[in-house]
PDB file of N, CA and C in Angstrom:
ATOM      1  N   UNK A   1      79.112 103.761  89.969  1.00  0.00           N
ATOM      2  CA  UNK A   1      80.200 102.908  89.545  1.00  0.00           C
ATOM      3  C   UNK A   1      79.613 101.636  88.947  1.00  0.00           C
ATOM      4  N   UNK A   2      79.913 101.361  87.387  1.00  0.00           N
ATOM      5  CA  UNK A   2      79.451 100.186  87.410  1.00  0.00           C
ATOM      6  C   UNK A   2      80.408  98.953  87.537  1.00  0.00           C
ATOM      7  N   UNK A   3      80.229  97.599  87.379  1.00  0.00           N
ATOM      8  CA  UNK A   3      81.038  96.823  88.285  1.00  0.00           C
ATOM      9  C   UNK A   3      80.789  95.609  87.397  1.00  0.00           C
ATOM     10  N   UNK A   4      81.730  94.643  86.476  1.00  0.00           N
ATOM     11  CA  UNK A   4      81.493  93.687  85.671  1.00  0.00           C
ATOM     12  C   UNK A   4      82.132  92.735  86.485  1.00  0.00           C
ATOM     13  N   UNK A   5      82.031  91.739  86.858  1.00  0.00           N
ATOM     14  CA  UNK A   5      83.138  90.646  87.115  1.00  0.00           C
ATOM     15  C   UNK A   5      82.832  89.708  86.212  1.00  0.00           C
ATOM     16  N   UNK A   6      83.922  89.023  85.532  1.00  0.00           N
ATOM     17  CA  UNK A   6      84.009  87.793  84.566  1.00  0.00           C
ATOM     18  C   UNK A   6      85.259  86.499  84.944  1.00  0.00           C
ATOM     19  N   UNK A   7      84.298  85.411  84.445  1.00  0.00           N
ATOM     20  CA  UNK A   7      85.507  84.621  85.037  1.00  0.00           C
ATOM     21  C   UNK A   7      85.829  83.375  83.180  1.00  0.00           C
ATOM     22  N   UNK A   8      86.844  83.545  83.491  1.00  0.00           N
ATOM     23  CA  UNK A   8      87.616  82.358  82.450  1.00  0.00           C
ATOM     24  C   UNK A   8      87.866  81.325  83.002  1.00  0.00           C
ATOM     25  N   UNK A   9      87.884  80.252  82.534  1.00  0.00           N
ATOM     26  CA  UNK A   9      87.939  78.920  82.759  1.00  0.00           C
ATOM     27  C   UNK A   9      87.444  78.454  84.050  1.00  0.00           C
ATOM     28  N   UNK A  10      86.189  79.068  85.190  1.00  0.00           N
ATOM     29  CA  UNK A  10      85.695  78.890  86.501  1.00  0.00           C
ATOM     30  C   UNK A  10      84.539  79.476  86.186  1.00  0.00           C
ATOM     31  N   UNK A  11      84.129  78.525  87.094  1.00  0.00           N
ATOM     32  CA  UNK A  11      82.471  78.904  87.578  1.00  0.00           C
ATOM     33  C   UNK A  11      82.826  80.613  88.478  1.00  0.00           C
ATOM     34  N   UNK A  12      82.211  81.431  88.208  1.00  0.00           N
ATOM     35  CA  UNK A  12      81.909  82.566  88.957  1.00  0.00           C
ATOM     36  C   UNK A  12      80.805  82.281  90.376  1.00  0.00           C
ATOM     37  N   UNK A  13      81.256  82.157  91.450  1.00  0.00           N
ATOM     38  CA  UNK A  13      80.336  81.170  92.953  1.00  0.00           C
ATOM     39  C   UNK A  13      80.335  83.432  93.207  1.00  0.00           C
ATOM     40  N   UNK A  14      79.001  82.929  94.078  1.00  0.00           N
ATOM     41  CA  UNK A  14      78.485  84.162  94.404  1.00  0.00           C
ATOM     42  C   UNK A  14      79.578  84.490  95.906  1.00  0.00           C
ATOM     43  N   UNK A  15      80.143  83.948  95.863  1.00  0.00           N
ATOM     44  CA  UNK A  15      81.022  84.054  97.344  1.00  0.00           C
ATOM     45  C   UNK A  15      82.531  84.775  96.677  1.00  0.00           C
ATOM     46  N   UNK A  16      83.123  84.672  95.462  1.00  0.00           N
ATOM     47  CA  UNK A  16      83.822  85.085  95.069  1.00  0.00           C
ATOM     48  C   UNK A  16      83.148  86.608  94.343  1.00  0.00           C
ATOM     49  N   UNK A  17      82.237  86.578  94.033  1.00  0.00           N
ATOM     50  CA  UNK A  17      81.844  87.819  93.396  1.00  0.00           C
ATOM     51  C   UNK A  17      81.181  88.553  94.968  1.00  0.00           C
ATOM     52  N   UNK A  18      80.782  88.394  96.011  1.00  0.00           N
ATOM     53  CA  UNK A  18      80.587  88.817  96.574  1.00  0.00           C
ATOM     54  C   UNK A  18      82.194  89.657  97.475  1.00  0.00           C
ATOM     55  N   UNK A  19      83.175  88.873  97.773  1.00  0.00           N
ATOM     56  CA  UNK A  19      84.370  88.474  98.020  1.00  0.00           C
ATOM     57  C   UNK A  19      85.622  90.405  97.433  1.00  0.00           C
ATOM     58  N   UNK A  20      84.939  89.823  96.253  1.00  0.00           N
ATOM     59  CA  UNK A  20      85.321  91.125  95.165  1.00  0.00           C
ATOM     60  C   UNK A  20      84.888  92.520  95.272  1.00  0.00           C
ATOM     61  N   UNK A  21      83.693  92.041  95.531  1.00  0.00           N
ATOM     62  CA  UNK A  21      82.851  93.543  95.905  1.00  0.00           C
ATOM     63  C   UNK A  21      83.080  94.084  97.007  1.00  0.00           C
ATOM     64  N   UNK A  22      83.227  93.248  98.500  1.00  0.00           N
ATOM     65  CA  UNK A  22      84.157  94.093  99.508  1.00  0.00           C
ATOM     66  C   UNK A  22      85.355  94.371  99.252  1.00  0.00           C
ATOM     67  N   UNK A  23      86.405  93.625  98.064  1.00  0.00           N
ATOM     68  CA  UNK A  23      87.723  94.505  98.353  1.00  0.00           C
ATOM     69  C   UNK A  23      87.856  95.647  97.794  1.00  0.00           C
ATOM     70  N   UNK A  24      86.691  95.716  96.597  1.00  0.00           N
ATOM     71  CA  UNK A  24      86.809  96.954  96.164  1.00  0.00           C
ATOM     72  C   UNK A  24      86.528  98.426  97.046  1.00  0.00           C
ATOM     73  N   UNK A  25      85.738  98.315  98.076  1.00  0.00           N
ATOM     74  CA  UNK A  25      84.988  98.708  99.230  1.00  0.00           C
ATOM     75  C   UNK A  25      86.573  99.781  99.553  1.00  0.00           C
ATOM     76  N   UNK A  26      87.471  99.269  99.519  1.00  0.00           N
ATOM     77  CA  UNK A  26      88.709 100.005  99.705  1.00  0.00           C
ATOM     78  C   UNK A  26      88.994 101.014  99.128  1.00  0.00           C
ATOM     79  N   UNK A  27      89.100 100.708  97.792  1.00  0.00           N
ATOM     80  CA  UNK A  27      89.080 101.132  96.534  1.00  0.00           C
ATOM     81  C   UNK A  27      88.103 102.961  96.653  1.00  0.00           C
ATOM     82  N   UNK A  28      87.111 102.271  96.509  1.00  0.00           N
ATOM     83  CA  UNK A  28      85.971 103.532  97.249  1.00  0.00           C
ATOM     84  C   UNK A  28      86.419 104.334  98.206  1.00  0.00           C
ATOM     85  N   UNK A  29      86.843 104.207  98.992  1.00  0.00           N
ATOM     86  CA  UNK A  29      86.726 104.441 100.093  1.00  0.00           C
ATOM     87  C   UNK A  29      87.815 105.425 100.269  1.00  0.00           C
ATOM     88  N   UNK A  30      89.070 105.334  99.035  1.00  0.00           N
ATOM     89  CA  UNK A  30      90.258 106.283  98.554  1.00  0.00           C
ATOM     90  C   UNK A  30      90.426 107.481  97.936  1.00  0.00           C
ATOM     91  N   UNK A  31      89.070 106.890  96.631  1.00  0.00           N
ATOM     92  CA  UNK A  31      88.648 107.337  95.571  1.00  0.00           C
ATOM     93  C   UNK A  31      87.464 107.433  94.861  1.00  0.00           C
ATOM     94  N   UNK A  32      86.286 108.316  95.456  1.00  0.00           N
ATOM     95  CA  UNK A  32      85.339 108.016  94.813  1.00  0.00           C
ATOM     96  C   UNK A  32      84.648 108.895  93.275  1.00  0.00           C
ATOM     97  N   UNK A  33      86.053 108.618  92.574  1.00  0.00           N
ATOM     98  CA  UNK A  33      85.257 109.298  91.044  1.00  0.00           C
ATOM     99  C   UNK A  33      85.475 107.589  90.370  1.00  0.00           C
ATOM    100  N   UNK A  34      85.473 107.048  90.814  1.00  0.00           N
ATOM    101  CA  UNK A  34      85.627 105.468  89.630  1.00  0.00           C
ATOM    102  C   UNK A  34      84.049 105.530  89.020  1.00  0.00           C
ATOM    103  N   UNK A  35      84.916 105.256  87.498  1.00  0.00           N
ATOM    104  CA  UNK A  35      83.142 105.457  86.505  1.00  0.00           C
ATOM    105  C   UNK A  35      83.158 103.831  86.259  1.00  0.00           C
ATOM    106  N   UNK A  36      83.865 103.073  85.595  1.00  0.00           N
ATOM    107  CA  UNK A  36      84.283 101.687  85.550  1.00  0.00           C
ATOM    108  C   UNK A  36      85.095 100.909  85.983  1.00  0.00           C
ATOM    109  N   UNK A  37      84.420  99.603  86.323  1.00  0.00           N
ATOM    110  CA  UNK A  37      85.137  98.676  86.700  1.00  0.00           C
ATOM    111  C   UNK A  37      85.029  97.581  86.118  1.00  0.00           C
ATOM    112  N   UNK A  38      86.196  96.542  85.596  1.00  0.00           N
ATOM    113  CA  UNK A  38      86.048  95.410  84.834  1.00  0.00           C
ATOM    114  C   UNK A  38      86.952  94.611  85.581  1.00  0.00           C
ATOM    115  N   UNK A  39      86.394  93.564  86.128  1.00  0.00           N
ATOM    116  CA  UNK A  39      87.243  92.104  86.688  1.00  0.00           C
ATOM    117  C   UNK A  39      87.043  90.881  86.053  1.00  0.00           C
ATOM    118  N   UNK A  40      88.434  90.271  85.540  1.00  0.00           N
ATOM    119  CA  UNK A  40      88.064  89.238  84.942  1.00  0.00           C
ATOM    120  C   UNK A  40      89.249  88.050  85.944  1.00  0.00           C
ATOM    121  N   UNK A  41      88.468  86.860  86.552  1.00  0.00           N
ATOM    122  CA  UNK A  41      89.135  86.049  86.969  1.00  0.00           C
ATOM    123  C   UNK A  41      89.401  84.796  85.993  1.00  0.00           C
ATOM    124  N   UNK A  42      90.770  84.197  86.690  1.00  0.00           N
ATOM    125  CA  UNK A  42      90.905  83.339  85.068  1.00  0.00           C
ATOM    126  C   UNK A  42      92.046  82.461  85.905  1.00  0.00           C
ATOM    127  N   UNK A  43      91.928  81.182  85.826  1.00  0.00           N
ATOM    128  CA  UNK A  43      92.287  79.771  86.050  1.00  0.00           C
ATOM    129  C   UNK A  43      93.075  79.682  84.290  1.00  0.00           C
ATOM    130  N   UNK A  44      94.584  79.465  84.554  1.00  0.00           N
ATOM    131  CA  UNK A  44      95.577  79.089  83.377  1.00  0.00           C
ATOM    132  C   UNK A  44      95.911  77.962  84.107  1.00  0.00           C
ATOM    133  N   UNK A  45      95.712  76.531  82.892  1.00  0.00           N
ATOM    134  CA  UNK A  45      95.879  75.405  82.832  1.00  0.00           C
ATOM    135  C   UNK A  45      97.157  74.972  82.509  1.00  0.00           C
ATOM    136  N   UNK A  46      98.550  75.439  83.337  1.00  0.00           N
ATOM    137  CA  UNK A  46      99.777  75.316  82.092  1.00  0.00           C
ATOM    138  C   UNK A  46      99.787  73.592  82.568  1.00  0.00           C
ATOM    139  N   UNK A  47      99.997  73.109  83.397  1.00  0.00           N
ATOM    140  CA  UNK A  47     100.351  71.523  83.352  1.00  0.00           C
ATOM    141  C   UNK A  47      99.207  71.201  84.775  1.00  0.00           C
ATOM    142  N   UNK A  48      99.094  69.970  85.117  1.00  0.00           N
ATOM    143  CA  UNK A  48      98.258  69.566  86.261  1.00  0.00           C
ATOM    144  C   UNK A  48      98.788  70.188  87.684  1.00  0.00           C
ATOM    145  N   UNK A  49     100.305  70.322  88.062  1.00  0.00           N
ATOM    146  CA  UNK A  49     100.998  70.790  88.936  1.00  0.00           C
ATOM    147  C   UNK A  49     100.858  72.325  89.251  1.00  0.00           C
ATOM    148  N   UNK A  50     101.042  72.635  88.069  1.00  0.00           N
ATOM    149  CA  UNK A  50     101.139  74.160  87.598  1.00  0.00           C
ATOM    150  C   UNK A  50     100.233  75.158  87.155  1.00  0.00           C
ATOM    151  N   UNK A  51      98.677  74.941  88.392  1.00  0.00           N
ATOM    152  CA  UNK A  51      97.883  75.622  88.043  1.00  0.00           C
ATOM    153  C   UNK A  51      97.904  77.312  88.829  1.00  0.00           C
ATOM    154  N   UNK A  52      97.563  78.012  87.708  1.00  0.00           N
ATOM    155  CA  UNK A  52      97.997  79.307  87.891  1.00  0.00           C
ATOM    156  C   UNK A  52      96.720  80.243  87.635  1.00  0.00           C
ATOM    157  N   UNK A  53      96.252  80.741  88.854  1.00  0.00           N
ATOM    158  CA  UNK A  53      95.293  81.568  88.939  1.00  0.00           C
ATOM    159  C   UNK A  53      95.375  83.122  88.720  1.00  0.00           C
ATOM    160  N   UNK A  54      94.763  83.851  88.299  1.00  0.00           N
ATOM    161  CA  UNK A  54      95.258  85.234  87.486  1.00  0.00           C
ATOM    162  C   UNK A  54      94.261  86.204  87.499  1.00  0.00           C
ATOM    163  N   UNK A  55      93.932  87.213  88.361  1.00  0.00           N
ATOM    164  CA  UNK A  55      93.119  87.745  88.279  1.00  0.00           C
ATOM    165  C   UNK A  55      93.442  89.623  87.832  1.00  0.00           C
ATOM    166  N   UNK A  56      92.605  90.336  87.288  1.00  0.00           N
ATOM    167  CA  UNK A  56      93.256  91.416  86.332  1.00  0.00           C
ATOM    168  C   UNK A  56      92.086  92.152  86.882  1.00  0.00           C
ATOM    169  N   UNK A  57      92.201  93.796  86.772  1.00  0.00           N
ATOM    170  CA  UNK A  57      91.016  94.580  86.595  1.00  0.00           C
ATOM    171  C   UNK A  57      91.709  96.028  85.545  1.00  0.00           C
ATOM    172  N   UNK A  58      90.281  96.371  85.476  1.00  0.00           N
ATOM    173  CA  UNK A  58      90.499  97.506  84.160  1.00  0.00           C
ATOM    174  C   UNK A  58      89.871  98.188  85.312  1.00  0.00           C
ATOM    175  N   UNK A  59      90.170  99.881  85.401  1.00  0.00           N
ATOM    176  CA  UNK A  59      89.502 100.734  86.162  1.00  0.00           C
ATOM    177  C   UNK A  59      89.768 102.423  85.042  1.00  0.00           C
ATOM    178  N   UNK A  60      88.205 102.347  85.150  1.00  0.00           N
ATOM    179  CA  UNK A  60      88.241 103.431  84.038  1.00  0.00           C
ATOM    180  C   UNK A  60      87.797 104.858  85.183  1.00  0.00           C
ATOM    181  N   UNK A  61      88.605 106.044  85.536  1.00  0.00           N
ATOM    182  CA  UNK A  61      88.737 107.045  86.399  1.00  0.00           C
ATOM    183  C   UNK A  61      88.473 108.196  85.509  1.00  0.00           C
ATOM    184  N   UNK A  62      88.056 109.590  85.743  1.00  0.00           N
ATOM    185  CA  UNK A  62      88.094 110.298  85.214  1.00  0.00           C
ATOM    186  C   UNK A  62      89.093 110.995  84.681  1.00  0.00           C
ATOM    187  N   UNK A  63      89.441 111.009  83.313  1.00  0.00           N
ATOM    188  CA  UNK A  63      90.580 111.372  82.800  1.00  0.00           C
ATOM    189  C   UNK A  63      91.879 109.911  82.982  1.00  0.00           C
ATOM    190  N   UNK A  64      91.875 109.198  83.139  1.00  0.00           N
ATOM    191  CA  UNK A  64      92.864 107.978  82.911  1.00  0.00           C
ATOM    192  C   UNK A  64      92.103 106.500  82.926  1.00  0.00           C
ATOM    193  N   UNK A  65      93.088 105.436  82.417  1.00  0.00           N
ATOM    194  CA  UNK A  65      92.491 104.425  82.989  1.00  0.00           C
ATOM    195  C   UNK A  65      93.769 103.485  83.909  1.00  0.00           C
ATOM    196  N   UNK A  66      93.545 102.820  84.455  1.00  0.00           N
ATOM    197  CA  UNK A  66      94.518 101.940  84.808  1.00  0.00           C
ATOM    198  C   UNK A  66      94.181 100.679  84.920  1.00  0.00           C
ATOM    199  N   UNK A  67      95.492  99.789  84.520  1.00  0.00           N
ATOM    200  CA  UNK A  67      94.967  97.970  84.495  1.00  0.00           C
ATOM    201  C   UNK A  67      95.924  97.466  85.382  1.00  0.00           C
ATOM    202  N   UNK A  68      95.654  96.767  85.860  1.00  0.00           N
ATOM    203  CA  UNK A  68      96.314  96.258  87.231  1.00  0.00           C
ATOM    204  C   UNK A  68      95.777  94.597  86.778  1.00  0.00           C
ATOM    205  N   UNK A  69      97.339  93.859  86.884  1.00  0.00           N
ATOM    206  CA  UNK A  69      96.675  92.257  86.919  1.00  0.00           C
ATOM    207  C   UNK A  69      97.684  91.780  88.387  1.00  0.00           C
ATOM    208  N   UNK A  70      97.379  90.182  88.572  1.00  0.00           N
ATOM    209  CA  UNK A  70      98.154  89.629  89.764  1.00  0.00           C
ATOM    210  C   UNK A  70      98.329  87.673  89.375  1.00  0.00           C
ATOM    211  N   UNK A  71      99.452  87.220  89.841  1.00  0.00           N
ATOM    212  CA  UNK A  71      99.053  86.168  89.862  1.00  0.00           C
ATOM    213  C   UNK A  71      99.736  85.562  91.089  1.00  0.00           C
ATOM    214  N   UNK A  72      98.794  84.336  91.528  1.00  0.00           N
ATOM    215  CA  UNK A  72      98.749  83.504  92.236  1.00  0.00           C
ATOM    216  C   UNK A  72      98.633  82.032  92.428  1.00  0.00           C
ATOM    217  N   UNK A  73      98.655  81.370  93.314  1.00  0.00           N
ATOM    218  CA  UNK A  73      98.230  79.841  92.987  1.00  0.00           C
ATOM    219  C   UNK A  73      96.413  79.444  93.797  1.00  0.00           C
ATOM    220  N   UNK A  74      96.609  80.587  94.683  1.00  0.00           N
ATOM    221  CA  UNK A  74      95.096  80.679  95.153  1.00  0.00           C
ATOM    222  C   UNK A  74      94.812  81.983  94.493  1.00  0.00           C
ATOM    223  N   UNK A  75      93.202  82.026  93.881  1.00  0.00           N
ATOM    224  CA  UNK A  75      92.427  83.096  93.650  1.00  0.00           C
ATOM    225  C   UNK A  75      92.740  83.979  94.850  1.00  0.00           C
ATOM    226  N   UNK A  76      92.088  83.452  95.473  1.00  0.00           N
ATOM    227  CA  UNK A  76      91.538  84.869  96.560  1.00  0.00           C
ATOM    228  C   UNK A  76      93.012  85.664  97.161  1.00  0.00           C
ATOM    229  N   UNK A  77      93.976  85.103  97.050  1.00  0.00           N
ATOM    230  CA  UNK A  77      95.643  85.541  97.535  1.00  0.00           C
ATOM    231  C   UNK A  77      95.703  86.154  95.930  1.00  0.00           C
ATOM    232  N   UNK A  78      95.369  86.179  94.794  1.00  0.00           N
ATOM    233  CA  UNK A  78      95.305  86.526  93.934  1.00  0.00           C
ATOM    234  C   UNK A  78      94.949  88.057  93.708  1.00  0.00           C
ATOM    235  N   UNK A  79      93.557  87.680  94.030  1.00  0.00           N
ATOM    236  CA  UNK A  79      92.473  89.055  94.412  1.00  0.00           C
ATOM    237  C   UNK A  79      93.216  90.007  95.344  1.00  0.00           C
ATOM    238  N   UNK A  80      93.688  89.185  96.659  1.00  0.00           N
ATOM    239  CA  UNK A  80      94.525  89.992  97.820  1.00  0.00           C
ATOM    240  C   UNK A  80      95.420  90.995  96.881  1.00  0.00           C
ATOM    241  N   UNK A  81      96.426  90.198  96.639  1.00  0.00           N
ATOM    242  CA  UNK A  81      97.833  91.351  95.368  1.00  0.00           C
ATOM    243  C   UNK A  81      97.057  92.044  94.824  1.00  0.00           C
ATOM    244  N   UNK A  82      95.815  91.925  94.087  1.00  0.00           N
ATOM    245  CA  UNK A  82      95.383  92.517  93.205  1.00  0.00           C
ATOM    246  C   UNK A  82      94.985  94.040  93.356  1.00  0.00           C
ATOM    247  N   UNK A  83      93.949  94.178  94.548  1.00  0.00           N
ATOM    248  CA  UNK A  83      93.702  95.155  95.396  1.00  0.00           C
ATOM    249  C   UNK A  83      94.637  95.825  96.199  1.00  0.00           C
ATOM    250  N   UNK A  84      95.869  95.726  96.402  1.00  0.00           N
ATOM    251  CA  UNK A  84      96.827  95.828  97.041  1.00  0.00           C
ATOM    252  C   UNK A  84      97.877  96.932  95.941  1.00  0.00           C
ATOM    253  N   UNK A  85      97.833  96.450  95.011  1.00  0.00           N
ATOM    254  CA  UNK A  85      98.538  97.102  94.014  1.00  0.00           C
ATOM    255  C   UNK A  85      97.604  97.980  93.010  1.00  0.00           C
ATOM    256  N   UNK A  86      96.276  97.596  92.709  1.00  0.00           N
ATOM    257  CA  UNK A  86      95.355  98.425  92.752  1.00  0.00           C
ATOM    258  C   UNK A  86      95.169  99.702  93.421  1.00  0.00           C
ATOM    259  N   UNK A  87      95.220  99.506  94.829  1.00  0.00           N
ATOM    260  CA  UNK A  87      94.996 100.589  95.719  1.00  0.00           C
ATOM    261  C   UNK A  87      96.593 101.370  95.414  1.00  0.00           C
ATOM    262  N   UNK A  88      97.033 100.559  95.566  1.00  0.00           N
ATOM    263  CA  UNK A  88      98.939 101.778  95.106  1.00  0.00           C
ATOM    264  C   UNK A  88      98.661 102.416  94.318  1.00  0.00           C
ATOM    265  N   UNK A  89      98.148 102.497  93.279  1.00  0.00           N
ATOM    266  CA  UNK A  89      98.038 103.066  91.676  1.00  0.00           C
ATOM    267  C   UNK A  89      96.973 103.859  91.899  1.00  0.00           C
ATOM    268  N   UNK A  90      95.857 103.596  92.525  1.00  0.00           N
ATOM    269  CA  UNK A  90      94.913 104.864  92.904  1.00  0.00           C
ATOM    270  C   UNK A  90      95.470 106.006  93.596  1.00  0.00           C
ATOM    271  N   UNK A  91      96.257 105.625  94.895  1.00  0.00           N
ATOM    272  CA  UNK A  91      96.616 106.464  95.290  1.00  0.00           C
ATOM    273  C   UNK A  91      97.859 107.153  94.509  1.00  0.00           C
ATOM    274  N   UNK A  92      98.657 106.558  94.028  1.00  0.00           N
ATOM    275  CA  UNK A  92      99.542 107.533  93.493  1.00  0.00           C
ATOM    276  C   UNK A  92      98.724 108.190  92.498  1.00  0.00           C
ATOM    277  N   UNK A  93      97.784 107.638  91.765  1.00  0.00           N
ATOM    278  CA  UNK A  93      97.073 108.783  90.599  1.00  0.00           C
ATOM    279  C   UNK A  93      96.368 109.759  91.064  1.00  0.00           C
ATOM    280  N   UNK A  94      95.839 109.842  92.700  1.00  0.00           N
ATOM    281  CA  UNK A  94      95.066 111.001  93.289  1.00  0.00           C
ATOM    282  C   UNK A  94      96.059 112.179  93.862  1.00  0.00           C
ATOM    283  N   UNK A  95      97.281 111.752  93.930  1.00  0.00           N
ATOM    284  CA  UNK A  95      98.445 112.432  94.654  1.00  0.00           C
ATOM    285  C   UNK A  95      98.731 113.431  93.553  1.00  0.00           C
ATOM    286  N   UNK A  96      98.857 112.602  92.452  1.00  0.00           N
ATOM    287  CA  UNK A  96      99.509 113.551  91.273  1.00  0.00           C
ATOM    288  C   UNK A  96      98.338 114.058  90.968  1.00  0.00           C
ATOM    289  N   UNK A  97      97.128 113.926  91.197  1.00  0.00           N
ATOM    290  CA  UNK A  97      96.066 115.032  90.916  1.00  0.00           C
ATOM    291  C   UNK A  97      95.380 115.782  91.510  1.00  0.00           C
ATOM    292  N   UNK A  98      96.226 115.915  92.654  1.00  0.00           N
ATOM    293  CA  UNK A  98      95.844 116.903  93.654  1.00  0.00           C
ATOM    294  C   UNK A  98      97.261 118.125  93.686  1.00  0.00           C
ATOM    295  N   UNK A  99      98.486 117.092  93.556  1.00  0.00           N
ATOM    296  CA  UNK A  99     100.022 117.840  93.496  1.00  0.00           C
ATOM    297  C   UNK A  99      99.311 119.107  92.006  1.00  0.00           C
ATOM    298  N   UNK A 100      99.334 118.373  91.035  1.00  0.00           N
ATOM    299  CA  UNK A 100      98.699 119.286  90.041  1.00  0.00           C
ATOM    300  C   UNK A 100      98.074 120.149  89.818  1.00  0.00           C
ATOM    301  N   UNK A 101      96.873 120.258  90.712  1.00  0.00           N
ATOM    302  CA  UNK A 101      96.029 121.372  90.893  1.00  0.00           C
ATOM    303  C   UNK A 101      96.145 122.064  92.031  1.00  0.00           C
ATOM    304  N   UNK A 102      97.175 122.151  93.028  1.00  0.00           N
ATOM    305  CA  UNK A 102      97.906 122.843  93.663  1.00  0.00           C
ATOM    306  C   UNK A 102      98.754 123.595  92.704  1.00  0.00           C
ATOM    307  N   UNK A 103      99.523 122.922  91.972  1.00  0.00           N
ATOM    308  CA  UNK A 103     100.637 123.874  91.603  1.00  0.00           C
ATOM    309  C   UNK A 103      99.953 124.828  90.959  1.00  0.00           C
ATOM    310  N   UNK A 104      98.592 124.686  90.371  1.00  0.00           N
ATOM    311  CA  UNK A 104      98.028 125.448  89.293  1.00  0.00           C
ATOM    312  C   UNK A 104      97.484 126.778  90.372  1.00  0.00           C
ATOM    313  N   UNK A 105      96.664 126.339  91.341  1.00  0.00           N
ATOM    314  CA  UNK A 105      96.658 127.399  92.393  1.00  0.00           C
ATOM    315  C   UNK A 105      98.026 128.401  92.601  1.00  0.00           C
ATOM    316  N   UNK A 106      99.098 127.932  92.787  1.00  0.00           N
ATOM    317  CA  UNK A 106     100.480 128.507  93.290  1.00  0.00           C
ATOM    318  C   UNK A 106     100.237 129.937  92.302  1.00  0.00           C
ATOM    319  N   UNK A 107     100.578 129.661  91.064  1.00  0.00           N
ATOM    320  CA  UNK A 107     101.003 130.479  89.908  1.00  0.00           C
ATOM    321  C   UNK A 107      99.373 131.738  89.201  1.00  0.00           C
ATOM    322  N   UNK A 108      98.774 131.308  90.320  1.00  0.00           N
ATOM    323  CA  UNK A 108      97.487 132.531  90.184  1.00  0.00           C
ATOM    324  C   UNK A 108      97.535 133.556  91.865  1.00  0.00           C
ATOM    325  N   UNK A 109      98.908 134.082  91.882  1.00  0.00           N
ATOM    326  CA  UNK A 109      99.064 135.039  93.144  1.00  0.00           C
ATOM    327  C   UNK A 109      98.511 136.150  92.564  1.00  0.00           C
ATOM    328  N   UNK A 110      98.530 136.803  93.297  1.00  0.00           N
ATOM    329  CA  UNK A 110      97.983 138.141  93.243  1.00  0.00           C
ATOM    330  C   UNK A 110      99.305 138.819  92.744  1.00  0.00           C
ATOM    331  N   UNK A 111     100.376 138.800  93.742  1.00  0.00           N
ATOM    332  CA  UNK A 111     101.307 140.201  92.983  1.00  0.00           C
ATOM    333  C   UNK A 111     102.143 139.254  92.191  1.00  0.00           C
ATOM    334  N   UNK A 112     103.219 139.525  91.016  1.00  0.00           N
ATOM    335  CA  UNK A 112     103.823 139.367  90.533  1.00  0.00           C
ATOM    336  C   UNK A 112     105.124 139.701  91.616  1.00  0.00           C
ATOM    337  N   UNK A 113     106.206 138.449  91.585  1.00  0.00           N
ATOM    338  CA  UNK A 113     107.397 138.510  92.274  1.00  0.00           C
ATOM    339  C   UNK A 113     108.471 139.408  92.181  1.00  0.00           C
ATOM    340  N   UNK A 114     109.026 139.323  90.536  1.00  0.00           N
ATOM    341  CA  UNK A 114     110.163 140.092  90.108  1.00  0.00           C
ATOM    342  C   UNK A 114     110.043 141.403  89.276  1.00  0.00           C
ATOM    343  N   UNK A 115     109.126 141.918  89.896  1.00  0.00           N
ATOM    344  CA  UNK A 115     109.164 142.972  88.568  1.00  0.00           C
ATOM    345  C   UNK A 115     109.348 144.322  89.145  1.00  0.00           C
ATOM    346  N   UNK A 116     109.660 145.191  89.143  1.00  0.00           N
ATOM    347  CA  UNK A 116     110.339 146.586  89.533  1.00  0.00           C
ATOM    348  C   UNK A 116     109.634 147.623  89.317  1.00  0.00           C
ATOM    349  N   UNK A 117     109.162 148.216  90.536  1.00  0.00           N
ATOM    350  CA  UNK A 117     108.268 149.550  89.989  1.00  0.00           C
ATOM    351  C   UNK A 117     108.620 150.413  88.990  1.00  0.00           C
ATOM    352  N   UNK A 118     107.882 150.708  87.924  1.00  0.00           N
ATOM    353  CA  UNK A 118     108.372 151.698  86.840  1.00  0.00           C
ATOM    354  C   UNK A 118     107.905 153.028  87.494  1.00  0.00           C
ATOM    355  N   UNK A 119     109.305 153.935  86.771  1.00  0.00           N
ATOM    356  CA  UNK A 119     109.474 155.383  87.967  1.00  0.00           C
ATOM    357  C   UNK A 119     108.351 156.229  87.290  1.00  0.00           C
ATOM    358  N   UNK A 120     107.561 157.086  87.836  1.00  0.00           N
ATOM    359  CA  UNK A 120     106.509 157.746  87.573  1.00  0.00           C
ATOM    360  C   UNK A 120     106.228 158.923  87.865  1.00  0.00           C
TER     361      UNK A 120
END
């Protein structure tokens, strides 16, 4: 898995990138075909009052991708949603890809259901 973290308008502190790397630990721990991962943290300056922290990831899976963002007024409650709704979206994408290749099993029986011996 490789693993980018980027930050916009903040210093990237090894405590937040460290921080990141255990929540993903979850992540793993659901799903382990993740080929990419892209985190970008990002501090939006709308007024002095109104600072708005925003953190997003790209997760590139085999056969899909999914982007998941969050916002907050603290990063790390940021990160929290982030992984949180992250992990929802993994799991519903492993459900439907397991539901899927079940059904594909179903429809390779051996006998055919409706069909009527021809008289001989």
């Amino acid at each position: 898995m490789n693993l980018t973290i980027s930050g916009h308008h903040l210093e990237l502190t090894p405590a937040l990138r460290e921080y990141v790397q255990t929540k993903l630990e979850r992540i793993k721990r659901h799903f382990d075909h993740v080929i990419d991962v892209v985190v970008i943290l990002t501090v939006e300056k709308l007024t002095e009052k109104e600072k708005r922290q925003k953190a997003e990831i790209n997760l590139h899976l085999r056969g899909k991708d999914l982007h998941v963002e969050s916002f907050a007024q603290d990063l790390y409650a940021a990160i929290d949603s982030l992984i949180d709704k992250l992990d929802r979206a993994v799991i519903k994408y492993k459900t439907k890809l397991q539901d899927h290749q079940h059904a594909a099993l179903k429809h390779i029986s051996g006998e055919p259901e409706n069909e009527e011996a021809a008289p001989g």
